[in-house]
C-alpha atoms as a PDB file:
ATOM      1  CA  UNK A   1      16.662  16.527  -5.011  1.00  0.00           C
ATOM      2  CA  UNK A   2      14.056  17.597  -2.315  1.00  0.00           C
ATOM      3  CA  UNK A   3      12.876  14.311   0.070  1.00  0.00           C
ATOM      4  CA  UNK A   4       9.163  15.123  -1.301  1.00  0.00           C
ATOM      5  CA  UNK A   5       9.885  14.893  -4.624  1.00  0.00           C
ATOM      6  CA  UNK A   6      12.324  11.735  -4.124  1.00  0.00           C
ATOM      7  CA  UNK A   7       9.660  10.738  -2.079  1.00  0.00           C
ATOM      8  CA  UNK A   8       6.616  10.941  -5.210  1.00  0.00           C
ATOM      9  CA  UNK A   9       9.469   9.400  -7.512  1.00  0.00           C
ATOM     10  CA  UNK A  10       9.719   6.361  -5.135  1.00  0.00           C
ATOM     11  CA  UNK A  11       5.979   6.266  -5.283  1.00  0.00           C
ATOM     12  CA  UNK A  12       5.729   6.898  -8.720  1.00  0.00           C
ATOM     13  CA  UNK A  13       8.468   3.580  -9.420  1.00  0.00           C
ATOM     14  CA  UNK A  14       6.357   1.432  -7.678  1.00  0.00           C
ATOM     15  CA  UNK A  15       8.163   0.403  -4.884  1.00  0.00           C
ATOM     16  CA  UNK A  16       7.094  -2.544  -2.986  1.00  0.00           C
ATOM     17  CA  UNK A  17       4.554  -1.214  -0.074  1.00  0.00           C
ATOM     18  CA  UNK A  18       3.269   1.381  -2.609  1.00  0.00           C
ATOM     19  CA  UNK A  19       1.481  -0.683  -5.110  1.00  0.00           C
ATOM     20  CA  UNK A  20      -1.818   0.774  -4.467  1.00  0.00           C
ATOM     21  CA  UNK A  21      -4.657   2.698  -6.392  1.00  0.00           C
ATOM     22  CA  UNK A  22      -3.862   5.977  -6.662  1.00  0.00           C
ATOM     23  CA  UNK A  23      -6.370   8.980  -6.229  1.00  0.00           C
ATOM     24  CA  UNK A  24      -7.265  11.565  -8.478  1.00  0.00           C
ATOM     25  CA  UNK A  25      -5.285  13.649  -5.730  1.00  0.00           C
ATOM     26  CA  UNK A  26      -2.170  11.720  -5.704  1.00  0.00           C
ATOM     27  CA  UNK A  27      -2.501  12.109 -10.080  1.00  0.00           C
ATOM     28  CA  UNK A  28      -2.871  15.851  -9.908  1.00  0.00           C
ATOM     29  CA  UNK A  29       0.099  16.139  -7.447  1.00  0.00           C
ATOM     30  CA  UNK A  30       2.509  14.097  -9.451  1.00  0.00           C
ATOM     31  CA  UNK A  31       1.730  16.293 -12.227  1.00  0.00           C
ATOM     32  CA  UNK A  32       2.149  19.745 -10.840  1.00  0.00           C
ATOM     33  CA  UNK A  33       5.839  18.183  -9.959  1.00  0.00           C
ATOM     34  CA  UNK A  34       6.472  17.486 -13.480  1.00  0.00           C
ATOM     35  CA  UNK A  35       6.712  13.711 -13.288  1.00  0.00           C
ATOM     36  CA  UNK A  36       6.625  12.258 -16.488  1.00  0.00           C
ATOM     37  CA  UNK A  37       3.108  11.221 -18.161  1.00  0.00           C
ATOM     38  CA  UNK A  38       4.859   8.415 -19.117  1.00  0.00           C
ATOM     39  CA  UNK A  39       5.726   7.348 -15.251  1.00  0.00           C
ATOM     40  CA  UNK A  40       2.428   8.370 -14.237  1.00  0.00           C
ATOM     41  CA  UNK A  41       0.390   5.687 -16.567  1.00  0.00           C
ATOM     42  CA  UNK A  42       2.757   3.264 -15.558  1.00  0.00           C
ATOM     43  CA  UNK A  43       2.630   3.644 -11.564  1.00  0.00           C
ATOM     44  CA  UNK A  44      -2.018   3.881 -12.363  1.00  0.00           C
ATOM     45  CA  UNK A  45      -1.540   0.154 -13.602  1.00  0.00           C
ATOM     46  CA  UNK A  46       0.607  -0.751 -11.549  1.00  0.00           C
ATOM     47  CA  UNK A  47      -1.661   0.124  -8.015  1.00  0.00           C
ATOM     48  CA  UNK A  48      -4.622  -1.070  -9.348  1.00  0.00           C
ATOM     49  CA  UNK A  49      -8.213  -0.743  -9.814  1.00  0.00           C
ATOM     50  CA  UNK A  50      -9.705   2.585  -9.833  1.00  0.00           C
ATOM     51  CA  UNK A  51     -12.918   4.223  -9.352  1.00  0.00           C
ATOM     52  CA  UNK A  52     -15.298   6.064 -12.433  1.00  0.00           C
ATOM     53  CA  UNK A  53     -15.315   8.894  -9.934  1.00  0.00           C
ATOM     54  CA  UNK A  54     -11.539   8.924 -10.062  1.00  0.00           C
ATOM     55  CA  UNK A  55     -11.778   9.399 -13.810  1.00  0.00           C
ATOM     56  CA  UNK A  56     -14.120  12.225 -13.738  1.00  0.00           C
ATOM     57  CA  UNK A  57     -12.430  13.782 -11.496  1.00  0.00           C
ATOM     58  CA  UNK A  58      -9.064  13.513 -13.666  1.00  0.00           C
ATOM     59  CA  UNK A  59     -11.085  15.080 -16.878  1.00  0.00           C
ATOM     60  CA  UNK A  60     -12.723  17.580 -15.001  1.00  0.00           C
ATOM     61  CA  UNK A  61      -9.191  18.539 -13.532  1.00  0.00           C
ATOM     62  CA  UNK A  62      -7.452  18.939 -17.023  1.00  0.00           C
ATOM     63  CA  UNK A  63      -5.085  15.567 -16.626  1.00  0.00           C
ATOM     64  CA  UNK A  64      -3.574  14.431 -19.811  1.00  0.00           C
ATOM     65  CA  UNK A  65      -5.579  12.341 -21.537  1.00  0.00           C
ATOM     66  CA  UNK A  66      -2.795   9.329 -21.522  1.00  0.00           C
ATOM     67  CA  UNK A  67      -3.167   9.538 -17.635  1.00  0.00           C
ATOM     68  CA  UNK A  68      -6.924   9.933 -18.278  1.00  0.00           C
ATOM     69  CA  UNK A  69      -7.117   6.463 -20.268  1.00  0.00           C
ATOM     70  CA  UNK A  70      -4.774   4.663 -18.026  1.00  0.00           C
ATOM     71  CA  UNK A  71      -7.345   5.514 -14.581  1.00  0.00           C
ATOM     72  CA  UNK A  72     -10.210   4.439 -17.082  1.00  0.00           C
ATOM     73  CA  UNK A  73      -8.800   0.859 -18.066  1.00  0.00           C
ATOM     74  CA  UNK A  74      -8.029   0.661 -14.841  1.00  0.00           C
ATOM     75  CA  UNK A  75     -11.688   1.439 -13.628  1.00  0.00           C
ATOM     76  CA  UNK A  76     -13.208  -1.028 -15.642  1.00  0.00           C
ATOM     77  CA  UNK A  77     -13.989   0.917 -19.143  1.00  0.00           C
ATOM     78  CA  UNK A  78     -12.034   1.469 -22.260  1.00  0.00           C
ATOM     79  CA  UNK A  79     -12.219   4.966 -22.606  1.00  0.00           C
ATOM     80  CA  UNK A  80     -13.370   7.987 -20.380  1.00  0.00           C
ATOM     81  CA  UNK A  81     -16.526   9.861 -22.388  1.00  0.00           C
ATOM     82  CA  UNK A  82     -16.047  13.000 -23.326  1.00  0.00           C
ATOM     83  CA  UNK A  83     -17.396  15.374 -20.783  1.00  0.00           C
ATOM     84  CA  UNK A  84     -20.824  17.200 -22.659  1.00  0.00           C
ATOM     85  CA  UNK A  85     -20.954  20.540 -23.859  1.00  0.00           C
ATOM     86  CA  UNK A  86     -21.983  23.655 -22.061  1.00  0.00           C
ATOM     87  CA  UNK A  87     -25.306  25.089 -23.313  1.00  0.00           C
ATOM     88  CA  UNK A  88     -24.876  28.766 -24.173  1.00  0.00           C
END
């Protein structure tokens, strides 16, 4: 296994030192190295509050809606809204 990708599993686990919130950045990354949804919604609540802007950016960047919801509790709502329809 690679040192970056031990490296975003350590992150991902939670290990102490990395309990922090984590950006829509550090979300998108994990994902395009295949780490679990599962892992990802569990390492959102564990680092903590997050930003609306956070969430937005998530949606707008195609993140699984489980990863979607997690940032969202964690920003304070219960759900991100849906983003609105283009006008043809």
């Amino acid at each position: 296994m690679s040192i970056l990708r031990s490296t975003v599993f350590a992150l991902a686990l939670g290990l102490p030192g990395a309990a922090q919130a984590m950006g829509c950045e550090d979300i998108m990354k994990m994902l395009s190295y295949n780490v679990p949804v599962g892992t990802i919604v569990g390492s959102i609540k564990a680092g903590g509050a997050t930003t609306q802007a956070e969430v937005q950016c998530l949606q707008q960047r195609g993140a699984p809606p489980e990863v979607v919801s997690a940032a969202s509790a964690m920003a304070g709502g219960t759900s991100a809204p849906a983003p609105a329809p283009v006008a043809a």
